[in-house]
PDB file of N, CA and C in Angstrom:
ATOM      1  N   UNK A   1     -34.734  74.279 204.422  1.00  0.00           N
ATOM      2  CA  UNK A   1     -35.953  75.023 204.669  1.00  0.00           C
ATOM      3  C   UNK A   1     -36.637  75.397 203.356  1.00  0.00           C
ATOM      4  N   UNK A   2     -35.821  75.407 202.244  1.00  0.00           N
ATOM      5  CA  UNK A   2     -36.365  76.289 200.971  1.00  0.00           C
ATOM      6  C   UNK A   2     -37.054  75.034 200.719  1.00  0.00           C
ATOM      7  N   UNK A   3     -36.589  73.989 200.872  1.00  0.00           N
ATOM      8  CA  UNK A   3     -37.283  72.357 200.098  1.00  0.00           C
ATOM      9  C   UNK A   3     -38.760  72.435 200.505  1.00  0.00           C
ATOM     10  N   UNK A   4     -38.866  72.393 201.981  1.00  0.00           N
ATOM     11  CA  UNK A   4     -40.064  72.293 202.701  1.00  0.00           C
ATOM     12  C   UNK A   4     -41.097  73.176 202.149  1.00  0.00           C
ATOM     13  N   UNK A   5     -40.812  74.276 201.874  1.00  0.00           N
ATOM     14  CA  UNK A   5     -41.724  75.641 201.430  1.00  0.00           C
ATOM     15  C   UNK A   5     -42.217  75.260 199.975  1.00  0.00           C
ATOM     16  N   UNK A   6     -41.241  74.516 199.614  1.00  0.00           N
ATOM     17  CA  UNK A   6     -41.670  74.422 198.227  1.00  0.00           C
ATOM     18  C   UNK A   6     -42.669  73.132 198.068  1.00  0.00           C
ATOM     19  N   UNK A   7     -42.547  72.318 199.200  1.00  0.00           N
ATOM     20  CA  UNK A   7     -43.027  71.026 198.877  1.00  0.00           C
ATOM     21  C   UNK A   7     -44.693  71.281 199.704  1.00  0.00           C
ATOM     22  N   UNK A   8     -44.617  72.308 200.687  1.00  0.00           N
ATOM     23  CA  UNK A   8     -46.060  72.806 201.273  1.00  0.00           C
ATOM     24  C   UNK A   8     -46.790  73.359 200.198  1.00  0.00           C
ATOM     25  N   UNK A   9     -45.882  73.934 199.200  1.00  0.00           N
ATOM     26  CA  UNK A   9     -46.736  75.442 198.494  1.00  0.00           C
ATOM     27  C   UNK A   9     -47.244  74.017 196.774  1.00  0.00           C
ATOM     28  N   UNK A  10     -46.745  73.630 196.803  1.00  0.00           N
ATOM     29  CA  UNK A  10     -46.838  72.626 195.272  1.00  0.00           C
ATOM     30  C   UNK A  10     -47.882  71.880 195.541  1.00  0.00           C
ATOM     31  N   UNK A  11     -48.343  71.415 196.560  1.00  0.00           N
ATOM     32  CA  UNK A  11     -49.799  70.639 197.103  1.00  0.00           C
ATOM     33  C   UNK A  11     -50.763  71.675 196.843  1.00  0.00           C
ATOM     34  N   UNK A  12     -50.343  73.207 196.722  1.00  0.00           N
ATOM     35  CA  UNK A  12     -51.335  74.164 196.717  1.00  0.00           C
ATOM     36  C   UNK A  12     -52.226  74.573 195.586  1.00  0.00           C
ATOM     37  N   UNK A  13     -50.569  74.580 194.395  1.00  0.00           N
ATOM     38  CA  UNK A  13     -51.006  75.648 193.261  1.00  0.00           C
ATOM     39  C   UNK A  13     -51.427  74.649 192.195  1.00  0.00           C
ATOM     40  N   UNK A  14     -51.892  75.387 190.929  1.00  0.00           N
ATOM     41  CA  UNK A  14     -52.364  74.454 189.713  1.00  0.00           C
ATOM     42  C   UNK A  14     -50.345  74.768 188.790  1.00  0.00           C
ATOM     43  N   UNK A  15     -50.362  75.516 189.305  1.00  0.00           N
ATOM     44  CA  UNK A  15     -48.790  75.592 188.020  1.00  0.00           C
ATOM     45  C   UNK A  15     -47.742  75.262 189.055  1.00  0.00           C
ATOM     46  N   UNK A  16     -47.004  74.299 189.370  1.00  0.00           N
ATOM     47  CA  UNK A  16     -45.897  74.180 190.416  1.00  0.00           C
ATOM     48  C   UNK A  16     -44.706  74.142 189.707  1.00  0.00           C
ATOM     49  N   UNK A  17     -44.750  74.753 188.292  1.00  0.00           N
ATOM     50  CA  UNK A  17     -43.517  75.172 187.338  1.00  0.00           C
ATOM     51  C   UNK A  17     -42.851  76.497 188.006  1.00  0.00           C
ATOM     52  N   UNK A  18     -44.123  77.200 188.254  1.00  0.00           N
ATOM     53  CA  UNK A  18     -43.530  78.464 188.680  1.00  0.00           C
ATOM     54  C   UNK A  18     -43.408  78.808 190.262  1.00  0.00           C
ATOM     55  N   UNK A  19     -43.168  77.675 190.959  1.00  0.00           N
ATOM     56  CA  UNK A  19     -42.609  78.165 192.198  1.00  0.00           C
ATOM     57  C   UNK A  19     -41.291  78.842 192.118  1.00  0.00           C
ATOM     58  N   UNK A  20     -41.422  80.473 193.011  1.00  0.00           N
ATOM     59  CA  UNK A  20     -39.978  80.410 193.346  1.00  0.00           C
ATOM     60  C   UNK A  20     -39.466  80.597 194.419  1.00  0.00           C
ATOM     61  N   UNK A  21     -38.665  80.532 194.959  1.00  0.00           N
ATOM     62  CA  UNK A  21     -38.409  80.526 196.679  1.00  0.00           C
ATOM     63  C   UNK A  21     -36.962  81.064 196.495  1.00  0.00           C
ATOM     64  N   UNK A  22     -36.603  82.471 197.184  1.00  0.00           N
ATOM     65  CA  UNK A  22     -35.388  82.960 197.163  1.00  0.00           C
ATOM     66  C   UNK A  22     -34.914  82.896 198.758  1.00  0.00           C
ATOM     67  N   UNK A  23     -33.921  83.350 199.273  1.00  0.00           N
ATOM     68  CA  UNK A  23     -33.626  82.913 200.726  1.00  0.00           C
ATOM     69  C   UNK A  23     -32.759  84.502 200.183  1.00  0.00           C
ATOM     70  N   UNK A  24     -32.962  85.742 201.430  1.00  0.00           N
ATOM     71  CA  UNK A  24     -32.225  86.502 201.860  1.00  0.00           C
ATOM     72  C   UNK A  24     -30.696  86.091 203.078  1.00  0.00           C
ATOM     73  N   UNK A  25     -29.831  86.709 202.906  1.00  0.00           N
ATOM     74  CA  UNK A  25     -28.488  86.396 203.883  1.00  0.00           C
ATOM     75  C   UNK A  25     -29.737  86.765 205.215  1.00  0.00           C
ATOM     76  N   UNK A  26     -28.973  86.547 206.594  1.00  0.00           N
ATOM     77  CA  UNK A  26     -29.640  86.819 207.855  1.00  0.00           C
ATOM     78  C   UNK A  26     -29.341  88.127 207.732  1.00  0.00           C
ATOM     79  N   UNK A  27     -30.019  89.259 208.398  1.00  0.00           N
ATOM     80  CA  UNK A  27     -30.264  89.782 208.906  1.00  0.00           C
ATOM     81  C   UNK A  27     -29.912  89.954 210.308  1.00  0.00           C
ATOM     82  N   UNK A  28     -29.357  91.560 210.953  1.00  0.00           N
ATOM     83  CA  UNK A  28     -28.856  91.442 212.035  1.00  0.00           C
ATOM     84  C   UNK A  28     -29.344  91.169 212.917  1.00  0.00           C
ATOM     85  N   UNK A  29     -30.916  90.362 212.914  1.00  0.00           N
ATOM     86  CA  UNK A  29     -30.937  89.550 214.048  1.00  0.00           C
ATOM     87  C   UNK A  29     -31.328  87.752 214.103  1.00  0.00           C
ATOM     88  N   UNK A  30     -30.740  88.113 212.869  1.00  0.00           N
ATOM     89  CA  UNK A  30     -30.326  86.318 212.596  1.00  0.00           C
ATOM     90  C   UNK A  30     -31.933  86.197 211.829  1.00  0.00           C
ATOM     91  N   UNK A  31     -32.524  86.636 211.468  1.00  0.00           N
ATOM     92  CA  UNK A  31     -33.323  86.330 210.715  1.00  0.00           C
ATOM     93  C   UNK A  31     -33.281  85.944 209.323  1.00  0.00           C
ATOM     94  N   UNK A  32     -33.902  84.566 208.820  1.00  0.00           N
ATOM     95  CA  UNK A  32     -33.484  84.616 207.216  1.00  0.00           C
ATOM     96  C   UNK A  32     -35.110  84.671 206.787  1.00  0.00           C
ATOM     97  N   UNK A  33     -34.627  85.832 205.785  1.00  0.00           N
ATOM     98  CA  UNK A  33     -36.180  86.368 204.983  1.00  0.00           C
ATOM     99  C   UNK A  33     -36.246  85.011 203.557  1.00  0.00           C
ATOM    100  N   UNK A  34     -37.521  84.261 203.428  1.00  0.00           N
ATOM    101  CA  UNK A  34     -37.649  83.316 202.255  1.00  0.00           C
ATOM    102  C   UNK A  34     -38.327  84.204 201.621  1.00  0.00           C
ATOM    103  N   UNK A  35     -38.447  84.610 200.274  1.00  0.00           N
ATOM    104  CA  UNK A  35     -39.516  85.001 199.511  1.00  0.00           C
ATOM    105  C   UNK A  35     -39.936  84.059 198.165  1.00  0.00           C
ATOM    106  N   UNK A  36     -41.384  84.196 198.624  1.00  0.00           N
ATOM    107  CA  UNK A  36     -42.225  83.073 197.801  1.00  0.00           C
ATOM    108  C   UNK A  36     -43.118  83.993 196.610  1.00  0.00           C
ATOM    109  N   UNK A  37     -42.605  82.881 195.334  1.00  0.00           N
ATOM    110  CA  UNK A  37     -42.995  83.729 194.429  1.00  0.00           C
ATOM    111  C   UNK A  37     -44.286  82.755 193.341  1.00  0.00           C
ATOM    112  N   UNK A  38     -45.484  83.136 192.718  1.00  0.00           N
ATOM    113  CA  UNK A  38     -45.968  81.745 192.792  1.00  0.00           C
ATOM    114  C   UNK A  38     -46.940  82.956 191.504  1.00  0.00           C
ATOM    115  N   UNK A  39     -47.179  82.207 190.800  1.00  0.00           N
ATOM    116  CA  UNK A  39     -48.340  82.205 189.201  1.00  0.00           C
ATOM    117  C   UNK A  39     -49.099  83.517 190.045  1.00  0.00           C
ATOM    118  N   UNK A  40     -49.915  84.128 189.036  1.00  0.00           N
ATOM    119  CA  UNK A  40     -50.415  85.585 189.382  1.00  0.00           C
ATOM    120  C   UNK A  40     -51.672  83.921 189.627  1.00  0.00           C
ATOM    121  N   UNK A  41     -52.088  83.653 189.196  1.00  0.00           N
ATOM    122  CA  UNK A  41     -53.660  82.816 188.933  1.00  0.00           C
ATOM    123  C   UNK A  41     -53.607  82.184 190.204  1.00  0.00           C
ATOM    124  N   UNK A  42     -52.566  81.718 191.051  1.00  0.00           N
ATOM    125  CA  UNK A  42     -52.380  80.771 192.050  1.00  0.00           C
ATOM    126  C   UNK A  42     -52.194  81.511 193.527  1.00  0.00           C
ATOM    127  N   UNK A  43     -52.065  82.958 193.251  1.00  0.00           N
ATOM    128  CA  UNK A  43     -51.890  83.899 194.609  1.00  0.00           C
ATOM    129  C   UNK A  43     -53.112  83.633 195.360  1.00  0.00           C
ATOM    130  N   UNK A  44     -54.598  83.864 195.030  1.00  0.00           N
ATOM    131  CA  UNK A  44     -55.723  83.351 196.088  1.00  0.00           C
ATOM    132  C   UNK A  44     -55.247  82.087 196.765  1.00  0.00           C
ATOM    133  N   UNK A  45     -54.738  81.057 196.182  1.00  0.00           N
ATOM    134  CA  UNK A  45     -54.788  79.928 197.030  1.00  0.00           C
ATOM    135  C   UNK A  45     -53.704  79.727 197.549  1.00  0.00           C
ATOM    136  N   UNK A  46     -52.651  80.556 197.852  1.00  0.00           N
ATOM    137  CA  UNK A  46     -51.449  80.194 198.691  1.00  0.00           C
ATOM    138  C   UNK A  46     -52.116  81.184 199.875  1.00  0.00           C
ATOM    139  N   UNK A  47     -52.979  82.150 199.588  1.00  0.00           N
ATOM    140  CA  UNK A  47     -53.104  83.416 200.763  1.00  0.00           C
ATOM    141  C   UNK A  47     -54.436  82.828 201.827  1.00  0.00           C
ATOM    142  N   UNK A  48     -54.785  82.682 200.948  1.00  0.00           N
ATOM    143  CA  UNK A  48     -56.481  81.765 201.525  1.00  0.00           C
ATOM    144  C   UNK A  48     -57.682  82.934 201.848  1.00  0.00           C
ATOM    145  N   UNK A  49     -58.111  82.318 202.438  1.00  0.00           N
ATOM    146  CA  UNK A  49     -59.360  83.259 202.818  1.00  0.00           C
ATOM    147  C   UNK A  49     -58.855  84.164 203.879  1.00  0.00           C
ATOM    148  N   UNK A  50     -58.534  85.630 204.010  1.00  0.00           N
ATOM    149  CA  UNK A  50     -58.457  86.222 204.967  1.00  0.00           C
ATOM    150  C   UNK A  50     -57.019  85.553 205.623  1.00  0.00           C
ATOM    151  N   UNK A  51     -56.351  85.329 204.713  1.00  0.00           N
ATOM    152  CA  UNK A  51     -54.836  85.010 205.015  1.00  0.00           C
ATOM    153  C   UNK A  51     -54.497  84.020 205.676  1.00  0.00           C
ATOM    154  N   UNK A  52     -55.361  82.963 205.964  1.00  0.00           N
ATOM    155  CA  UNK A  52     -55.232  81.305 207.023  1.00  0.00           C
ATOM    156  C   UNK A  52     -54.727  80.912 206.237  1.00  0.00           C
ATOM    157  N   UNK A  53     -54.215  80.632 205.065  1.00  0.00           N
ATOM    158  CA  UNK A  53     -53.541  79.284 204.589  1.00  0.00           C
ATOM    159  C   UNK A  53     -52.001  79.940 204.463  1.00  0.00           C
ATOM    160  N   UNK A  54     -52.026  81.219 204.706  1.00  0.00           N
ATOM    161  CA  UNK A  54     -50.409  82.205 204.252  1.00  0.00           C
ATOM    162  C   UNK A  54     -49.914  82.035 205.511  1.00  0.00           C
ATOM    163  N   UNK A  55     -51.024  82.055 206.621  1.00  0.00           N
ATOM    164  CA  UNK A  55     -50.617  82.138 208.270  1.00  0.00           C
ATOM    165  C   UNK A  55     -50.176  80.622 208.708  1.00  0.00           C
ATOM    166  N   UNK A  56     -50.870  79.744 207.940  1.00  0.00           N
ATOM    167  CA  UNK A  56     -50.396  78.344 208.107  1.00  0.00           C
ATOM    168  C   UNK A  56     -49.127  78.003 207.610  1.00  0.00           C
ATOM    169  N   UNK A  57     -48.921  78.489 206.696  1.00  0.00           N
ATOM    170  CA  UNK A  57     -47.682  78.272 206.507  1.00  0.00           C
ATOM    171  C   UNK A  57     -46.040  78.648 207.434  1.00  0.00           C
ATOM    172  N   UNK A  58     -46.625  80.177 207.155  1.00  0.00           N
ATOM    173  CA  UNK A  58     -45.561  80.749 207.877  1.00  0.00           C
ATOM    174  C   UNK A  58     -45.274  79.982 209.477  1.00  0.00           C
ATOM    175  N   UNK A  59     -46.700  79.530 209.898  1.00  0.00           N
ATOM    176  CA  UNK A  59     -46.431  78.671 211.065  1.00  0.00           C
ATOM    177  C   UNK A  59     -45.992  77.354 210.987  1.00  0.00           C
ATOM    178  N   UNK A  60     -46.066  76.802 210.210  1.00  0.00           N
ATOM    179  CA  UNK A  60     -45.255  75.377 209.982  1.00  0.00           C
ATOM    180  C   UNK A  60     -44.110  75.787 209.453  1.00  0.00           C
ATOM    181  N   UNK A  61     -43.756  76.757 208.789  1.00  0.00           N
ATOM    182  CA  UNK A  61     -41.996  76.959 208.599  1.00  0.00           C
ATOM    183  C   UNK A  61     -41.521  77.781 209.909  1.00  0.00           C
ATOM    184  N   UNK A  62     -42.035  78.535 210.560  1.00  0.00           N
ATOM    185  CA  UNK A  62     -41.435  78.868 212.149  1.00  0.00           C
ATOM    186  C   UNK A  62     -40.938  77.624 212.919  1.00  0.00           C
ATOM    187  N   UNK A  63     -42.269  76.535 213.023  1.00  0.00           N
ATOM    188  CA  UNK A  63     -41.445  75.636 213.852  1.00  0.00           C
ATOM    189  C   UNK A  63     -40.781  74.893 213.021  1.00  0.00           C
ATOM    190  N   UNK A  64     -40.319  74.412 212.121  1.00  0.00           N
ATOM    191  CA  UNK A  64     -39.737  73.698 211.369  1.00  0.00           C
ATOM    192  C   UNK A  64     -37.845  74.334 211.609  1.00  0.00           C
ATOM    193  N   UNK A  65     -38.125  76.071 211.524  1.00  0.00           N
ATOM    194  CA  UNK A  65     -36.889  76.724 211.744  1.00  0.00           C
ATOM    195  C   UNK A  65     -36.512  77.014 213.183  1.00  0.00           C
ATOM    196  N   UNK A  66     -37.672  76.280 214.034  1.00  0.00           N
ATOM    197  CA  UNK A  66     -37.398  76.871 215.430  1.00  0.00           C
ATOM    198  C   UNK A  66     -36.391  74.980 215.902  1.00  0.00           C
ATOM    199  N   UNK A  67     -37.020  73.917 215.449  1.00  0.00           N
ATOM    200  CA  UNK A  67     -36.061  72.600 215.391  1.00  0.00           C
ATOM    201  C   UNK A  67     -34.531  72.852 215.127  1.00  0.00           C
ATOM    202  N   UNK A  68     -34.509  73.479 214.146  1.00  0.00           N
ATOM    203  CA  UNK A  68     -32.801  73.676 213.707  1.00  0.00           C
ATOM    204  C   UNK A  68     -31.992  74.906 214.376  1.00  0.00           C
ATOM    205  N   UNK A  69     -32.928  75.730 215.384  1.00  0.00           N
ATOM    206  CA  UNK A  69     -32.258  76.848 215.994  1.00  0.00           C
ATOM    207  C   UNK A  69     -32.263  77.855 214.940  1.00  0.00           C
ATOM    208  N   UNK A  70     -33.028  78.081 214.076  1.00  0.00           N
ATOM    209  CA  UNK A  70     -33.378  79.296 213.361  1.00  0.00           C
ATOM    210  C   UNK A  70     -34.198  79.969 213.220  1.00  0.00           C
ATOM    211  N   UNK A  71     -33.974  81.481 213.055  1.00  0.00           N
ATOM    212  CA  UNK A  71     -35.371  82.242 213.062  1.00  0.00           C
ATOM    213  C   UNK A  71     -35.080  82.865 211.577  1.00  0.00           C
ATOM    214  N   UNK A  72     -36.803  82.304 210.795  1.00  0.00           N
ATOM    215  CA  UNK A  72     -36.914  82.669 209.716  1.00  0.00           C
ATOM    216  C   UNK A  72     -38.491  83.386 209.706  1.00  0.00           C
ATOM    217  N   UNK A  73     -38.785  84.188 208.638  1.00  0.00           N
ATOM    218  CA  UNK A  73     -39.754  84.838 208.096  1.00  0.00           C
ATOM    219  C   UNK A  73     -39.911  84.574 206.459  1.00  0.00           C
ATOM    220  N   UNK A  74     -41.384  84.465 206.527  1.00  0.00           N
ATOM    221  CA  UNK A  74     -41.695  84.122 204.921  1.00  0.00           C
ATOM    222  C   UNK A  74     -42.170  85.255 204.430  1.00  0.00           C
ATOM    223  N   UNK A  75     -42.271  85.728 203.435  1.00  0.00           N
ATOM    224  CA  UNK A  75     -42.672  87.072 202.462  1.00  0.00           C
ATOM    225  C   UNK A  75     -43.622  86.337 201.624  1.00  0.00           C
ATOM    226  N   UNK A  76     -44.702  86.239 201.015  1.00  0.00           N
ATOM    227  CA  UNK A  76     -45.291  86.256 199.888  1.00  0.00           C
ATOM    228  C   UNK A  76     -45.687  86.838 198.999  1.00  0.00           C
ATOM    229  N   UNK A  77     -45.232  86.512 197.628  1.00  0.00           N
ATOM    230  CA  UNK A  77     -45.346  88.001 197.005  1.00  0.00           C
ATOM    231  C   UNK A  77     -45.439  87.876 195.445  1.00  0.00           C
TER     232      UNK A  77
END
């Protein structure tokens, strides 16, 4: 899952040196928290306008984690 996030978010930014993608343990309800960490200069364009491209994401990694029987949440930050 961390691959995928990284390989959505690198089509995005101008610096794809500084992706970082951490993965929290689950959570007691099986949730795994990703947190995405990305260039101060490159935050507008992972968030988008009014948050559609942050919401796109998080929705292509839901179903991506809903295929493997997992429930995950993305953080951006």
């Amino acid at each position: 899952m961390k691959e995928l996030l990284v390989s959505i978010v690198k089509g995005l930014v101008d610096d794809p040196s500084a992706i970082e993608v951490t993965a929290d343990e689950k959570n007691e309800e099986g949730v795994t928290v990703y947190h995405l960490h990305v260039a101060e200069s490159d935050m507008g364009r992972v968030i988008g306008r009014q948050g559609r491209i942050a919401k796109a994401i998080r929705t292509v990694m839901r179903a991506a984690a809903a295929r493997n029987d997992e429930k995950i949440q993305v953080e951006i930050e």
